[in-house]
N, C-alpha and C. Protein backbone atom coordinates (compact mmCIF):
# COMPACT_ATOMS: atom_id res chain seq x y z
N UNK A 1 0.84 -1.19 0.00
CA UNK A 1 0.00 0.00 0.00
C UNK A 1 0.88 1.24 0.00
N UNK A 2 0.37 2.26 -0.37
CA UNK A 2 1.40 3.48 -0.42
C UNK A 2 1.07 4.32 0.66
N UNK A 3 2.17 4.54 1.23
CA UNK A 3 2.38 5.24 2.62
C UNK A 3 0.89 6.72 2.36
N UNK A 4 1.13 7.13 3.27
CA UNK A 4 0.07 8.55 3.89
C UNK A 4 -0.72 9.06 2.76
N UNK A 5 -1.78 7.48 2.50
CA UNK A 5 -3.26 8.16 1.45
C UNK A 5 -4.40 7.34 2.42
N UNK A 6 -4.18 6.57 3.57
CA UNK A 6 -5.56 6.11 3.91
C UNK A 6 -5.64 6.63 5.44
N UNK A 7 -6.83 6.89 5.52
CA UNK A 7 -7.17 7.11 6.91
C UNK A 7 -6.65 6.41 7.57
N UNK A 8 -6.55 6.95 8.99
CA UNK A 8 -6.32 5.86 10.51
C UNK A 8 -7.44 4.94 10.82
N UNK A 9 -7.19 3.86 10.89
CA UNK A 9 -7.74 2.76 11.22
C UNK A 9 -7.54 2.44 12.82
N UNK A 10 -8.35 2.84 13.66
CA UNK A 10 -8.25 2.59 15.45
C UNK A 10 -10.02 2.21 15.74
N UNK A 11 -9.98 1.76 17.12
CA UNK A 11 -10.95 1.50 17.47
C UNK A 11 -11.78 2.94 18.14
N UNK A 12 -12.80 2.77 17.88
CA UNK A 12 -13.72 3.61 18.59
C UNK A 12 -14.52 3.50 19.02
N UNK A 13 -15.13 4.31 20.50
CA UNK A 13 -16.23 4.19 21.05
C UNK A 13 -17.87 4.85 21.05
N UNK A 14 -18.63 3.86 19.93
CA UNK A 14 -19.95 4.88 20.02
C UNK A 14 -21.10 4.63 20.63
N UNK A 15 -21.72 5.23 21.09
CA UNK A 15 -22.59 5.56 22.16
C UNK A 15 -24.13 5.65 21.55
N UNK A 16 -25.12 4.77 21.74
CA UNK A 16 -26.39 4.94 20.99
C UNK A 16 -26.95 5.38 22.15
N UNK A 17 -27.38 6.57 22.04
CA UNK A 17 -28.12 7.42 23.28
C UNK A 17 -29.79 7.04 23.14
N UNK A 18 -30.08 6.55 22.47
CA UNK A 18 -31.63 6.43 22.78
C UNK A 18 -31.71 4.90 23.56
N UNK A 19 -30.88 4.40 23.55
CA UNK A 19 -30.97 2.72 24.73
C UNK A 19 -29.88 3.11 25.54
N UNK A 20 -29.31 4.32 25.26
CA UNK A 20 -27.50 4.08 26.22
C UNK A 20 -26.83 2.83 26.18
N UNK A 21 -26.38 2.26 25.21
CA UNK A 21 -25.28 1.13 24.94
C UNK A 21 -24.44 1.48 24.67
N UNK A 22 -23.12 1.17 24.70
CA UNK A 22 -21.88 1.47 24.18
C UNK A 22 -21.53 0.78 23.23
N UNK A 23 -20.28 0.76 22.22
CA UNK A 23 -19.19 -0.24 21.75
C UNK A 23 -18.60 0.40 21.01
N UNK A 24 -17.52 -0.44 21.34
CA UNK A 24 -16.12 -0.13 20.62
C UNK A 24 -15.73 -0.74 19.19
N UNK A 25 -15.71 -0.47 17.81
CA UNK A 25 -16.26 -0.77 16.92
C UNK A 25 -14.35 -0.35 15.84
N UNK A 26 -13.75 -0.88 15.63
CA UNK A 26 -13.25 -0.47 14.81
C UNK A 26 -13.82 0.28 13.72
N UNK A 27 -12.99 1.52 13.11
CA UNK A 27 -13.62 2.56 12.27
C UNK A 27 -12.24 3.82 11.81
N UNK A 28 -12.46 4.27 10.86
CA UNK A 28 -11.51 5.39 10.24
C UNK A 28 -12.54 6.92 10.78
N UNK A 29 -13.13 6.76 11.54
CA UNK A 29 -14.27 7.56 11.84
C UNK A 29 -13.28 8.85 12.28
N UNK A 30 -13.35 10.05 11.71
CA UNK A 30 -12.68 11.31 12.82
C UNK A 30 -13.87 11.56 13.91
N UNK A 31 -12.81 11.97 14.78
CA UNK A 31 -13.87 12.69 15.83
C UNK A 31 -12.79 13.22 16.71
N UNK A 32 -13.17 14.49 17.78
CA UNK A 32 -12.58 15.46 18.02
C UNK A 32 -12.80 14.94 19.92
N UNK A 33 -13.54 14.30 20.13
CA UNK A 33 -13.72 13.96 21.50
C UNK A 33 -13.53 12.46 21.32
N UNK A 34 -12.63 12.51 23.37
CA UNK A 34 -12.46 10.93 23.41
C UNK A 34 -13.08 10.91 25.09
N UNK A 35 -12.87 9.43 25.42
CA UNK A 35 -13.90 9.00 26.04
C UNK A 35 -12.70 7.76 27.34
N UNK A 36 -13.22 7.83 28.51
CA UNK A 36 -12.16 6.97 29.08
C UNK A 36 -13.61 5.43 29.16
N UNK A 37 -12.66 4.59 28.95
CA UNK A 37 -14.00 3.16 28.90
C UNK A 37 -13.68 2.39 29.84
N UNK A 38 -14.34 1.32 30.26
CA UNK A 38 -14.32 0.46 31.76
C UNK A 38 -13.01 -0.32 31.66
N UNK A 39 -12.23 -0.31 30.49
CA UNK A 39 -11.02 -0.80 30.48
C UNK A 39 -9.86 -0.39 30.97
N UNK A 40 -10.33 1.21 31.06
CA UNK A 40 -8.76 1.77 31.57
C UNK A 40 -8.62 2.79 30.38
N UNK A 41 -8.70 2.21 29.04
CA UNK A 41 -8.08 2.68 27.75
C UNK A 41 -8.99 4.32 27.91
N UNK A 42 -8.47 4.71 26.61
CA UNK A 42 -9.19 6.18 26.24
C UNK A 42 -9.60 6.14 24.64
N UNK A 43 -10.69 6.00 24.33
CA UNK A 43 -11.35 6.16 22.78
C UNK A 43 -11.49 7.11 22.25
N UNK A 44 -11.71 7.40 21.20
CA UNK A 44 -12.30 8.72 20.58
C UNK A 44 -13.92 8.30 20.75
N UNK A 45 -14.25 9.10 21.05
CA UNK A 45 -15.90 8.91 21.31
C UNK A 45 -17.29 9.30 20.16
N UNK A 46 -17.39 8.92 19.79
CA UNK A 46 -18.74 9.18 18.72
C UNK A 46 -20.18 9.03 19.26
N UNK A 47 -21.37 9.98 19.49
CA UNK A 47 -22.81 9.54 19.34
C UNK A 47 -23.53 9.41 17.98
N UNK A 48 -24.71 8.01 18.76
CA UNK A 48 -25.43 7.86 17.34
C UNK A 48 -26.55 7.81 18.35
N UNK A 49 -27.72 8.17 17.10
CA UNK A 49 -29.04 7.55 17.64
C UNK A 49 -29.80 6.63 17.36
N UNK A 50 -28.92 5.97 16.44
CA UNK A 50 -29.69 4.05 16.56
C UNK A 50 -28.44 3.65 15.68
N UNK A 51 -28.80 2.20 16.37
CA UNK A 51 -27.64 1.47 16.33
C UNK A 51 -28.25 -0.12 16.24
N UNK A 52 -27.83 -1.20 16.13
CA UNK A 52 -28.10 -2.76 16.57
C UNK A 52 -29.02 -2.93 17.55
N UNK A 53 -28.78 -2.28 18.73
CA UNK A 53 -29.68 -2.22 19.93
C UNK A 53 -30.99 -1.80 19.92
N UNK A 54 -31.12 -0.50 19.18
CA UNK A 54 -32.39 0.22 18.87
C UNK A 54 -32.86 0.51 18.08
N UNK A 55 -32.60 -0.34 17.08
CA UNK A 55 -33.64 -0.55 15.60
C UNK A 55 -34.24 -1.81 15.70
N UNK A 56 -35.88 -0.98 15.13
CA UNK A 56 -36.68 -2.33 15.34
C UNK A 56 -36.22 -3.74 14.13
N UNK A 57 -35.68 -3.56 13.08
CA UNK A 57 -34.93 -4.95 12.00
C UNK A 57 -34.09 -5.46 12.72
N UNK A 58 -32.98 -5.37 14.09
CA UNK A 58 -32.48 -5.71 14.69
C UNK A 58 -32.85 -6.22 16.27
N UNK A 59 -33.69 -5.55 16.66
CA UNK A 59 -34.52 -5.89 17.94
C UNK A 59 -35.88 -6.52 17.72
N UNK A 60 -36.62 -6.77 16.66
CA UNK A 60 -37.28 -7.73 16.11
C UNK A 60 -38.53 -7.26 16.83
N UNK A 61 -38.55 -5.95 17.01
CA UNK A 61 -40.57 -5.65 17.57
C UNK A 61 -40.85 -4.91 15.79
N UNK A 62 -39.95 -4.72 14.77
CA UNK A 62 -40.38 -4.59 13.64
C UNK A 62 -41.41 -5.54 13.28
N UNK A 63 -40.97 -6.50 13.04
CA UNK A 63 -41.72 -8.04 13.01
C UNK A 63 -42.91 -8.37 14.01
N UNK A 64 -43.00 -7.73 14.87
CA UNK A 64 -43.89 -7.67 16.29
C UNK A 64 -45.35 -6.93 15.66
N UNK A 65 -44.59 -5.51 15.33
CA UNK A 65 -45.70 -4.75 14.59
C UNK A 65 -46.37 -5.23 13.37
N UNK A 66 -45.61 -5.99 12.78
CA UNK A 66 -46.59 -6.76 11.81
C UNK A 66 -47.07 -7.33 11.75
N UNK A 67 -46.68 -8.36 12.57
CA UNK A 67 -47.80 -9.45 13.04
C UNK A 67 -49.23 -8.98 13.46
N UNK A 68 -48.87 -7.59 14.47
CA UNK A 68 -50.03 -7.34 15.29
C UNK A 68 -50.64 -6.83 13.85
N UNK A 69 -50.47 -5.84 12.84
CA UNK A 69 -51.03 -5.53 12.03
C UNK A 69 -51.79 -6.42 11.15
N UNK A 70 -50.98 -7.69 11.12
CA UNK A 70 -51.80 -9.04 9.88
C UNK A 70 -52.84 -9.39 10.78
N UNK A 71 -52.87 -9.60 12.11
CA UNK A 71 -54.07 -9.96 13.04
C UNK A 71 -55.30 -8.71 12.57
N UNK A 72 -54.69 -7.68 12.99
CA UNK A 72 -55.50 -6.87 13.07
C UNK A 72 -56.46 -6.60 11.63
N UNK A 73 -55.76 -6.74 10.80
CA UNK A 73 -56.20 -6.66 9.15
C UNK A 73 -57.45 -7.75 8.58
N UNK A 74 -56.58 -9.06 9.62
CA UNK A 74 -57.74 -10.23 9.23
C UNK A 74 -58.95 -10.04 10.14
N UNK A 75 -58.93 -9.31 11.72
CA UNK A 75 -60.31 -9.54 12.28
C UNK A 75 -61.16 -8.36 11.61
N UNK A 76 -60.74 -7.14 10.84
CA UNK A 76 -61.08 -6.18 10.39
C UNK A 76 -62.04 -6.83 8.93
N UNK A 77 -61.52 -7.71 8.69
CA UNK A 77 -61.62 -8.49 6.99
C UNK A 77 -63.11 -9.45 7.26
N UNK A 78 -62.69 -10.02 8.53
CA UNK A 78 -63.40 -11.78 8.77
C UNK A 78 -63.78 -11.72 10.01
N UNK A 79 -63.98 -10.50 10.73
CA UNK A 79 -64.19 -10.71 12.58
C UNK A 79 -65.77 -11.01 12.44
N UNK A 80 -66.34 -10.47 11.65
CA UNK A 80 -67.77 -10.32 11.30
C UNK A 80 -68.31 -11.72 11.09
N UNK A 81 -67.83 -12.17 10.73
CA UNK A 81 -68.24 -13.96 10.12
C UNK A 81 -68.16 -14.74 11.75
N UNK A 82 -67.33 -14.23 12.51
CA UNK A 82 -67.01 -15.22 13.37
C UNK A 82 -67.81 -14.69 14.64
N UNK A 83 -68.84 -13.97 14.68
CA UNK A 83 -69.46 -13.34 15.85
C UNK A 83 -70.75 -14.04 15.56
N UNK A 84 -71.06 -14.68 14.41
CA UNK A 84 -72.56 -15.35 14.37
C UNK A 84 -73.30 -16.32 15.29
């Protein structure tokens, strides 16, 4: 590879503030603030507001809501038939 054309490659620590989770994520990410972590070490620190933790395709109440919606769609469709 040729010397001083790619970013720094270090680990970093980002912070999903809507669940408060942490992790340390390898990344070329800049950032101007760092962060001391339960290790001792010191990160550069990044916030996000969703992440693995707090998206519903990853926490699986995506799938939750649909279900409740296909229920809800069929007693809306057929609830009528079944009250006779």
């Amino acid at each position: 590879m040729r010397p001083k054309i790619h970013p720094e490659y270090r680990e970093v620590l980002f912070h999903d503030t809507s669940v408060d989770e942490f992790f340390i994520i390898g990344s070329t990410l800049k950032t101007s603030e760092t962060k001391k972590w339960k290790d001792g070490n010191t990160y550069p620190y990044y916030v996000v507001e969703t992440s693995s933790a707090s998206h519903p395709f990853y926490t699986g109440k995506q799938q939750v809501a649909k279900a409740e919606g296909r229920v809800a769609n069929f007693n809306r469709r057929f609830g009528h038939l079944s009250k006779k």
